[in-house]
N, C-alpha and C. Protein backbone atom coordinates (compact mmCIF):
# COMPACT_ATOMS: atom_id res chain seq x y z
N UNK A 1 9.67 80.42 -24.02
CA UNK A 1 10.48 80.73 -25.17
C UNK A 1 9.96 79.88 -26.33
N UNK A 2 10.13 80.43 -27.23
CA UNK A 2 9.40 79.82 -28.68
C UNK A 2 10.44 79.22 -29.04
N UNK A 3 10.50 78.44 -30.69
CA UNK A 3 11.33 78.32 -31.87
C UNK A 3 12.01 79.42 -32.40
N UNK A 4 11.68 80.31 -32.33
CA UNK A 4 12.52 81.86 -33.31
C UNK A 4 12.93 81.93 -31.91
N UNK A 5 12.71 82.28 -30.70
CA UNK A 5 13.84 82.86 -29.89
C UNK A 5 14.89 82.06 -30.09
N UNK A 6 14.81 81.04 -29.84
CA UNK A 6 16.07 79.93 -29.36
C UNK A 6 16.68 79.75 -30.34
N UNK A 7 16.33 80.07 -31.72
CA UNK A 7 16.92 80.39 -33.27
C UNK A 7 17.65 81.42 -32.93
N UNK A 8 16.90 82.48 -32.64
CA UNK A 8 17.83 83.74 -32.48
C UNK A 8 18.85 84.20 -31.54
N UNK A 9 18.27 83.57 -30.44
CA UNK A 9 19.11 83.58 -29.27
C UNK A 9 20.65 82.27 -29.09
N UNK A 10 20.73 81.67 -29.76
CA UNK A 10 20.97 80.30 -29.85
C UNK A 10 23.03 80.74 -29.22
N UNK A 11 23.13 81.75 -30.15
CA UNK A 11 24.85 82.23 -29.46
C UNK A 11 24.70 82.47 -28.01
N UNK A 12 23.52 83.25 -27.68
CA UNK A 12 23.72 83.43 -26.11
C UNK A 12 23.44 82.03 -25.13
N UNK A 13 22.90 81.10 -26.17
CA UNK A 13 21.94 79.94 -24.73
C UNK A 13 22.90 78.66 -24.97
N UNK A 14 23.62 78.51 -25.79
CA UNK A 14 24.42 77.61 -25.95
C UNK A 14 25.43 77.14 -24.33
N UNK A 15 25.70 78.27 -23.77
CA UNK A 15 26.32 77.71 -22.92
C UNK A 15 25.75 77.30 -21.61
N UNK A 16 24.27 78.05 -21.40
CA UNK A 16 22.77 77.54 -20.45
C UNK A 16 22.34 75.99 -21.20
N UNK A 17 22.26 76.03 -22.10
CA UNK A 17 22.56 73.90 -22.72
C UNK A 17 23.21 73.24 -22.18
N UNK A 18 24.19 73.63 -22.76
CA UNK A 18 25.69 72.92 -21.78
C UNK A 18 25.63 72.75 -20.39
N UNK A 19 25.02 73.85 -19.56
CA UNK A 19 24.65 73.24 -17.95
C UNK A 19 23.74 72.99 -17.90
N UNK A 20 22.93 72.53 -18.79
CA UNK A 20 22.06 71.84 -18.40
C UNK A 20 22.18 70.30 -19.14
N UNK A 21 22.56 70.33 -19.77
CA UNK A 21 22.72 69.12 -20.56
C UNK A 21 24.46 68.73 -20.75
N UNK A 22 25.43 68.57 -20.23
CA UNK A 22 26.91 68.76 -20.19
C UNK A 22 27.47 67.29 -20.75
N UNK A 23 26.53 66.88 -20.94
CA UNK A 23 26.92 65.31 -22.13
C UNK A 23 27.08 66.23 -23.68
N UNK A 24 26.36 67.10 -23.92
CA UNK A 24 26.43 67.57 -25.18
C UNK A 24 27.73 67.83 -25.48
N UNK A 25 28.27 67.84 -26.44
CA UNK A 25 29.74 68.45 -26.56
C UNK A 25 29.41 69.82 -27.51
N UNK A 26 30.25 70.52 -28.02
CA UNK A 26 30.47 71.44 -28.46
C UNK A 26 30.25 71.30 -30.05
N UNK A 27 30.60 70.27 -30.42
CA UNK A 27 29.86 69.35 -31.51
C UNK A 27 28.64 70.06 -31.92
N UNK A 28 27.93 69.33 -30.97
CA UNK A 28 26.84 68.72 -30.41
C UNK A 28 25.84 70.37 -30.72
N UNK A 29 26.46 71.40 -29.74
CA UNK A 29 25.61 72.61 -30.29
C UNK A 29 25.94 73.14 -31.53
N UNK A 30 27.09 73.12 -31.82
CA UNK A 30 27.23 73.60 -33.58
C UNK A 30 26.29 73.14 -34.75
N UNK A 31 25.79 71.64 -33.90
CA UNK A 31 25.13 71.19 -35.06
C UNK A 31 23.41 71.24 -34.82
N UNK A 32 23.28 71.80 -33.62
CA UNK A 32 21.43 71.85 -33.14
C UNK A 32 21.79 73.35 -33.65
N UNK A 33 22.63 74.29 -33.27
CA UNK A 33 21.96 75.47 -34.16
C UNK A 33 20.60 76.02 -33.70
N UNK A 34 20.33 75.89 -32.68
CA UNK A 34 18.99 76.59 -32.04
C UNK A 34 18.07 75.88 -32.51
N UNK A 35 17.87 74.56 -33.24
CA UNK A 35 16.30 74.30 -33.34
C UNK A 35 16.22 72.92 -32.42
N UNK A 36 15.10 73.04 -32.02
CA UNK A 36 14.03 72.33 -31.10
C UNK A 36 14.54 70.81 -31.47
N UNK A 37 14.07 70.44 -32.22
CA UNK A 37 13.92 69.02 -32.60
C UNK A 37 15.94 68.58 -32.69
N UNK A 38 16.91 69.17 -33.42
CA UNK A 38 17.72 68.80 -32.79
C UNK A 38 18.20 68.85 -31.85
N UNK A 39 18.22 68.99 -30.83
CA UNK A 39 18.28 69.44 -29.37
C UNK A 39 17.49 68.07 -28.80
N UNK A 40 16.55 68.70 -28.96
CA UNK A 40 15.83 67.03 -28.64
C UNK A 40 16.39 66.12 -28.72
N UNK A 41 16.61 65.21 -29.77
CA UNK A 41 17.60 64.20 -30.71
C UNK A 41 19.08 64.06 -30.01
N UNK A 42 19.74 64.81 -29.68
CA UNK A 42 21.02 64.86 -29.02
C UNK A 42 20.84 64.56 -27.58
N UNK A 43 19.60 64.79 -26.87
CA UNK A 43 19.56 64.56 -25.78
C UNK A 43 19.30 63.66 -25.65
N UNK A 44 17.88 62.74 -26.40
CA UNK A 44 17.68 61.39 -26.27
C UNK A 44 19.08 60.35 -26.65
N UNK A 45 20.00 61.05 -27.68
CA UNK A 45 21.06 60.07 -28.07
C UNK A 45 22.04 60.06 -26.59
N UNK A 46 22.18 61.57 -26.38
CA UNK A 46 23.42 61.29 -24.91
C UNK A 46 23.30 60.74 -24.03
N UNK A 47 21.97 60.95 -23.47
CA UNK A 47 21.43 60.64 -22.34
C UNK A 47 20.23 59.47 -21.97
N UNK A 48 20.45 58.69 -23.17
CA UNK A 48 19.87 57.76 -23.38
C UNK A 48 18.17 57.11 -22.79
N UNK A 49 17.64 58.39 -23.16
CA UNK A 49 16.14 58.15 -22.88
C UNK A 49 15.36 58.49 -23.88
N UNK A 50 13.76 57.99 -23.09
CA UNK A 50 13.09 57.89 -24.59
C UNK A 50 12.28 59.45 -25.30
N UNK A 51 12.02 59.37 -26.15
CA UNK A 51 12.10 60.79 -27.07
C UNK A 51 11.19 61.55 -26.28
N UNK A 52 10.26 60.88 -25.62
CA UNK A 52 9.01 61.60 -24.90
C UNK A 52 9.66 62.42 -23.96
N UNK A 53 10.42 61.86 -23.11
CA UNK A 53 11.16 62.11 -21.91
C UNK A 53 12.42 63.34 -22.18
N UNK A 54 12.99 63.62 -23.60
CA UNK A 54 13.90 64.00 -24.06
C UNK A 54 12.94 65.73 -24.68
N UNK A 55 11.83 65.29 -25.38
CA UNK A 55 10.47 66.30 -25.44
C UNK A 55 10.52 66.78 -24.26
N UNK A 56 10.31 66.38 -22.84
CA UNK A 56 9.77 66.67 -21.97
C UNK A 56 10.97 67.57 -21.33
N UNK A 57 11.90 67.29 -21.21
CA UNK A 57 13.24 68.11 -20.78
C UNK A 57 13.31 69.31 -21.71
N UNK A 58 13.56 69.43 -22.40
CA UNK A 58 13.26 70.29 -23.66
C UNK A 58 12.48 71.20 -23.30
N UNK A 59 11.46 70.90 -23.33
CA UNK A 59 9.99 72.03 -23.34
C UNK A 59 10.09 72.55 -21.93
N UNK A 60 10.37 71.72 -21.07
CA UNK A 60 10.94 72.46 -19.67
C UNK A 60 11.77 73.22 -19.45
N UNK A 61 12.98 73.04 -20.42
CA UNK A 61 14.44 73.88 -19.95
C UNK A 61 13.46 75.38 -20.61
N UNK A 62 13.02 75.22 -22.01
CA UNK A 62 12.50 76.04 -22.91
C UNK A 62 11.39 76.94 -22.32
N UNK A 63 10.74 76.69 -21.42
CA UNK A 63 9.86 77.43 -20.45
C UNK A 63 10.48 77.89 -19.51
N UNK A 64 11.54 77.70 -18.34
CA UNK A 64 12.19 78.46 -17.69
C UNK A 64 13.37 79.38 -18.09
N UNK A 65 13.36 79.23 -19.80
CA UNK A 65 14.63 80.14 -19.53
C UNK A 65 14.09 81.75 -19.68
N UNK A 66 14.99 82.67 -19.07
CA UNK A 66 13.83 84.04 -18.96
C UNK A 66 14.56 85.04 -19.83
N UNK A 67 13.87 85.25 -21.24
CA UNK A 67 13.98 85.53 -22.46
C UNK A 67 14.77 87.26 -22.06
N UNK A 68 13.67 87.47 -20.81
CA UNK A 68 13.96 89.32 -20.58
C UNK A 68 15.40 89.51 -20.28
N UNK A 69 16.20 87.99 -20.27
CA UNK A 69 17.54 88.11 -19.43
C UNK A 69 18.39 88.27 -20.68
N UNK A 70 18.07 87.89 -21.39
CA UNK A 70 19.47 87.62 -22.92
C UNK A 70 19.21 88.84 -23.24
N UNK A 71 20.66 89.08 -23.99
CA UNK A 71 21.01 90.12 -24.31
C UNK A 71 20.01 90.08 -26.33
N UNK A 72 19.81 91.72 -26.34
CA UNK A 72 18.40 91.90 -27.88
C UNK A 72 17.53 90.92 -27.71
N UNK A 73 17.56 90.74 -26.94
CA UNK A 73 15.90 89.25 -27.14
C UNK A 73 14.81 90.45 -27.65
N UNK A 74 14.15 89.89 -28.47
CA UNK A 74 12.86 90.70 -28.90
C UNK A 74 11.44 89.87 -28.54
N UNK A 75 11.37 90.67 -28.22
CA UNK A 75 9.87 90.20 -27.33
C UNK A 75 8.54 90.51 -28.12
C-alpha cells in the first residue's frame, strides 16, 4: 500500500490501526488522517520506541494490508 491509498482509504483502515496499534486513541487517528509520517510519530510517542523501529512497524503493517480487500480501493 502506498501514501494515496492509506490517504484514501484512511475511513476504512482506521479501525485495522487500532488493532494493531490499540495505544492509539481515537484522538490519535483523527489527527494522522491517513498520512505515513503521522502515524509513525504517534507510534513512536505511544509505544515508546525509537523512530527507526516505529518506520519499521509502519512499513510492515503498510505492506500486509491487502488493498483488494477495502471497500473502492483503486488500484
Amino acid at each position: 500500500m502506498n501514501e494515496d491509498t492509506l490517504k484514501g482509504q484512511w475511513t476504512h483502515l482506521k479501525g485495522r490501526v487500532h488493532e494493531k496499534w490499540g495505544k492509539l486513541t481515537n484522538d490519535d487517528l483523527e489527527t494522522i488522517q491517513g498520512r505515513s509520517e503521522q502515524l509513525i510519530g504517534r507510534v513512536q510517542e505511544r509505544y515508546g520506541v525509537v523512530r527507526a523501529e516505529a518506520e519499521r512497524q509502519v512499513k510492515d503493517w503498510m505492506s500486509g494490508v491487502k488493498v483488494e480487500s477495502l471497500p473502492t480501493a483503486k488500484r
